[in-house]
N, C-alpha and C. Protein backbone atom coordinates (compact mmCIF):
# COMPACT_ATOMS: atom_id res chain seq x y z
N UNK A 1 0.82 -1.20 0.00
CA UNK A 1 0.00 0.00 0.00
C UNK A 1 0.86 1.26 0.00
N UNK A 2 1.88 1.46 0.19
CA UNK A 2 2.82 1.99 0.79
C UNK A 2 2.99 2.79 -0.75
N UNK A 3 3.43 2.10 -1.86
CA UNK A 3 3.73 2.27 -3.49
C UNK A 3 2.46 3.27 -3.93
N UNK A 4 1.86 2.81 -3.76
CA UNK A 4 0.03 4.00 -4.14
C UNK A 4 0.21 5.37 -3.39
N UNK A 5 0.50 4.94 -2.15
CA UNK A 5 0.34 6.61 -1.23
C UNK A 5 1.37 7.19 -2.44
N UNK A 6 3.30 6.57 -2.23
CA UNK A 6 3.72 7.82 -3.15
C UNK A 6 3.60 8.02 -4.46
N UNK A 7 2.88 7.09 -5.39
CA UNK A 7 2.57 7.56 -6.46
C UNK A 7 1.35 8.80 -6.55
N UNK A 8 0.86 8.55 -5.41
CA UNK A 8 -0.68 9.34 -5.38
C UNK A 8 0.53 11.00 -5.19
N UNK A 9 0.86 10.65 -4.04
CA UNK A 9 1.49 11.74 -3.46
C UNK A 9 2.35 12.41 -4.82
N UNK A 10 3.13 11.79 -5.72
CA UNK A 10 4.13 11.86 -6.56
C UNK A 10 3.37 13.07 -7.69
N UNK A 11 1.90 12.19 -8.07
CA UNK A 11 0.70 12.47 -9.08
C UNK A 11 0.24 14.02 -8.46
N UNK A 12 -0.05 13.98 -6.90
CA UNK A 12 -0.58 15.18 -6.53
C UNK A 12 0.75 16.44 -6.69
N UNK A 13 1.70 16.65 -6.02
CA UNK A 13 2.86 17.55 -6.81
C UNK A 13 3.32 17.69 -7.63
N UNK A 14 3.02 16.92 -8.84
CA UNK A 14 3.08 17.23 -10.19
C UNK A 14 2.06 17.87 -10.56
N UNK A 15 0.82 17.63 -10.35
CA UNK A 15 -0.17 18.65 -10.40
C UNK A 15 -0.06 19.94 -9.88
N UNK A 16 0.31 20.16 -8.75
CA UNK A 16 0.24 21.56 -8.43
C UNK A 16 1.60 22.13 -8.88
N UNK A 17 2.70 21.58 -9.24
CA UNK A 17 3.70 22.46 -9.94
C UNK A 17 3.47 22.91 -11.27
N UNK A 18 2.65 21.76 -11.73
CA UNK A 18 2.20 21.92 -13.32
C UNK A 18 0.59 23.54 -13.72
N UNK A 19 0.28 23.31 -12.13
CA UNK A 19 -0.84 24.52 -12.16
C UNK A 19 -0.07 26.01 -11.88
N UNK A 20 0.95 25.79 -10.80
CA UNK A 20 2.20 26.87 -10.72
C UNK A 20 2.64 27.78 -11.69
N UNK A 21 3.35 26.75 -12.66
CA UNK A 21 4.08 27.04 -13.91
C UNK A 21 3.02 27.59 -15.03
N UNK A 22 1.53 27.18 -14.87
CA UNK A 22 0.44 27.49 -15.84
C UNK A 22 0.20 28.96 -15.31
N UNK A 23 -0.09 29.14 -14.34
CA UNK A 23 -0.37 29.99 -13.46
C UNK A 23 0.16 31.61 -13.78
N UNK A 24 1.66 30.80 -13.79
CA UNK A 24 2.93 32.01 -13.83
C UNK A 24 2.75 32.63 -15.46
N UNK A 25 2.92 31.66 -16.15
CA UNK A 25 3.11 31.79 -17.61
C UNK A 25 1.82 32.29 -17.97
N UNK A 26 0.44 32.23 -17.67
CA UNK A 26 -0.57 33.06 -18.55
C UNK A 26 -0.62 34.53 -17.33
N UNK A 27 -0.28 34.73 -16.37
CA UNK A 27 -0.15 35.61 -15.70
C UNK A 27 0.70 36.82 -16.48
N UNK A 28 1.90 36.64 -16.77
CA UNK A 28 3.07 36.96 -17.03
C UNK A 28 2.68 37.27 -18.57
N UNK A 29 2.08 36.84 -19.51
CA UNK A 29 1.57 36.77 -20.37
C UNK A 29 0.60 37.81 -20.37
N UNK A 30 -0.33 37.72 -19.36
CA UNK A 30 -1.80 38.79 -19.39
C UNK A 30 -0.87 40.43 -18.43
N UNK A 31 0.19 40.15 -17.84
CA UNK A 31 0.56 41.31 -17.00
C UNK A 31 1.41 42.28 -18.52
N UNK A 32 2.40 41.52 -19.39
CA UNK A 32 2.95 42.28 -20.48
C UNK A 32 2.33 42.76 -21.76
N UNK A 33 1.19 42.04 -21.80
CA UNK A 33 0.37 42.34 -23.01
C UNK A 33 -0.95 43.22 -22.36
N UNK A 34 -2.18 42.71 -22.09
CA UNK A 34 -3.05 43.97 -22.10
C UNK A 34 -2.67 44.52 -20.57
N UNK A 35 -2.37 44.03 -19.63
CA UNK A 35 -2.11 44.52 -18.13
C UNK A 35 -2.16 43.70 -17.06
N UNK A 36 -2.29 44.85 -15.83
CA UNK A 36 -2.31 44.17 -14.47
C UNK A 36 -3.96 43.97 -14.08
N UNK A 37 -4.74 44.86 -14.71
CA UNK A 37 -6.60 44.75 -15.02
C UNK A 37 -6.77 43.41 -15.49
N UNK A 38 -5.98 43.32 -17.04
CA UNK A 38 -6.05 41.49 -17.15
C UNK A 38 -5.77 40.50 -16.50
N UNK A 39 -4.53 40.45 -15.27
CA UNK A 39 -4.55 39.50 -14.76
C UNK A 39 -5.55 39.48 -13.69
N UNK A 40 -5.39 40.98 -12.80
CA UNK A 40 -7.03 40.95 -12.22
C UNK A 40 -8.08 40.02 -12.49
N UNK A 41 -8.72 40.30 -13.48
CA UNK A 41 -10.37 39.81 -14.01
C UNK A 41 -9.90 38.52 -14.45
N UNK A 42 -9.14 37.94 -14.81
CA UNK A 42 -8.61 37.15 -15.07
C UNK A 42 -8.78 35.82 -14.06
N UNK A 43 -8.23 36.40 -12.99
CA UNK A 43 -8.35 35.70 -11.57
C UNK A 43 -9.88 35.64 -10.88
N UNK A 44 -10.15 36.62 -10.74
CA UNK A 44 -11.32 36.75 -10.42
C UNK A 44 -12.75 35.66 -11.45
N UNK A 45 -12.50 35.46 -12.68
CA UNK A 45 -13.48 34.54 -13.20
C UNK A 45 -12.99 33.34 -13.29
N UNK A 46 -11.78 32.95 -13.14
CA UNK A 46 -11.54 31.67 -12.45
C UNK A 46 -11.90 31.20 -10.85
N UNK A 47 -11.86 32.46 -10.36
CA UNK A 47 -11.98 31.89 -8.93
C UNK A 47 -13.80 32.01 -8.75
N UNK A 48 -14.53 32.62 -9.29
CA UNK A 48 -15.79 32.10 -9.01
C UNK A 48 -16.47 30.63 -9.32
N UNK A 49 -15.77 29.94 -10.49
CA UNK A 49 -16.37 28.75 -10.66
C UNK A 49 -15.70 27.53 -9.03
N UNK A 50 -14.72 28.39 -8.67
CA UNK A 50 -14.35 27.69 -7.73
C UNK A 50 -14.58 27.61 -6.23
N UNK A 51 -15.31 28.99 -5.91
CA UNK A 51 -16.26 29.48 -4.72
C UNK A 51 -17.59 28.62 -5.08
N UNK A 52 -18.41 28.77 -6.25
CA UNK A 52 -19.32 28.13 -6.58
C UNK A 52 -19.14 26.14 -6.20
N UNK A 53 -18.63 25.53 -6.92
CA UNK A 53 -17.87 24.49 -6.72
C UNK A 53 -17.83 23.84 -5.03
N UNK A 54 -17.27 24.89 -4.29
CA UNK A 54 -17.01 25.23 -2.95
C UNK A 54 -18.07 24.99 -2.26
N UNK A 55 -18.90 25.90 -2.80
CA UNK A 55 -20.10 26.43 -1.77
C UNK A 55 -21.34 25.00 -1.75
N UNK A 56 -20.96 24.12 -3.14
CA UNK A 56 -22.31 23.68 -3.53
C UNK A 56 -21.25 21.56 -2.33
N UNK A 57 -20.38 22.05 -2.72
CA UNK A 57 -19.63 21.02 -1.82
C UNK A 57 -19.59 21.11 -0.12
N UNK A 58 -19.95 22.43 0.03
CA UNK A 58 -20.07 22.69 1.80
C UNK A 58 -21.62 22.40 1.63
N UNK A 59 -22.53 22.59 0.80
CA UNK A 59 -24.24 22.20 1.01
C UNK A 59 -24.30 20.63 0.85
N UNK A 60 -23.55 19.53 0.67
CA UNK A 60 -23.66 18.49 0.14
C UNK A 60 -22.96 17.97 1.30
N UNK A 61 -21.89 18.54 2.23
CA UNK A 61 -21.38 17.67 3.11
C UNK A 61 -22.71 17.95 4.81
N UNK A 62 -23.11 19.27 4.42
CA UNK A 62 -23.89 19.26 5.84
C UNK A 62 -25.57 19.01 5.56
């Protein structure tokens, strides 16, 4: 069982370095081309599907 945890574990930090590096690069991308407004709004309509997401997962656990 031991082999699963660190592949899981292995699978999960490759994911979040791989969201990091995504992260950085369309950031960096939206900060030199139209602005710092783009990365703003940018963030902001990603992070509502994820409050939403959130919210409908806190009504489902209680």
């Amino acid at each position: 069982m031991s082999g699963v945890r660190e592949v899981a574990g292995a699978l999960c930090a490759g994911v979040f370095d791989t969201a990091v590096a995504l992260g950085a690069l369309v950031g960096g991308r939206l900060a030199d081309g139209p602005g710092l407004t783009a990365v703003l709004g940018t963030g902001a309509v990603l992070a509502l599907p994820a409050a939403v997401a959130d919210m409908r997962g806190a009504a489902t656990r209680s």
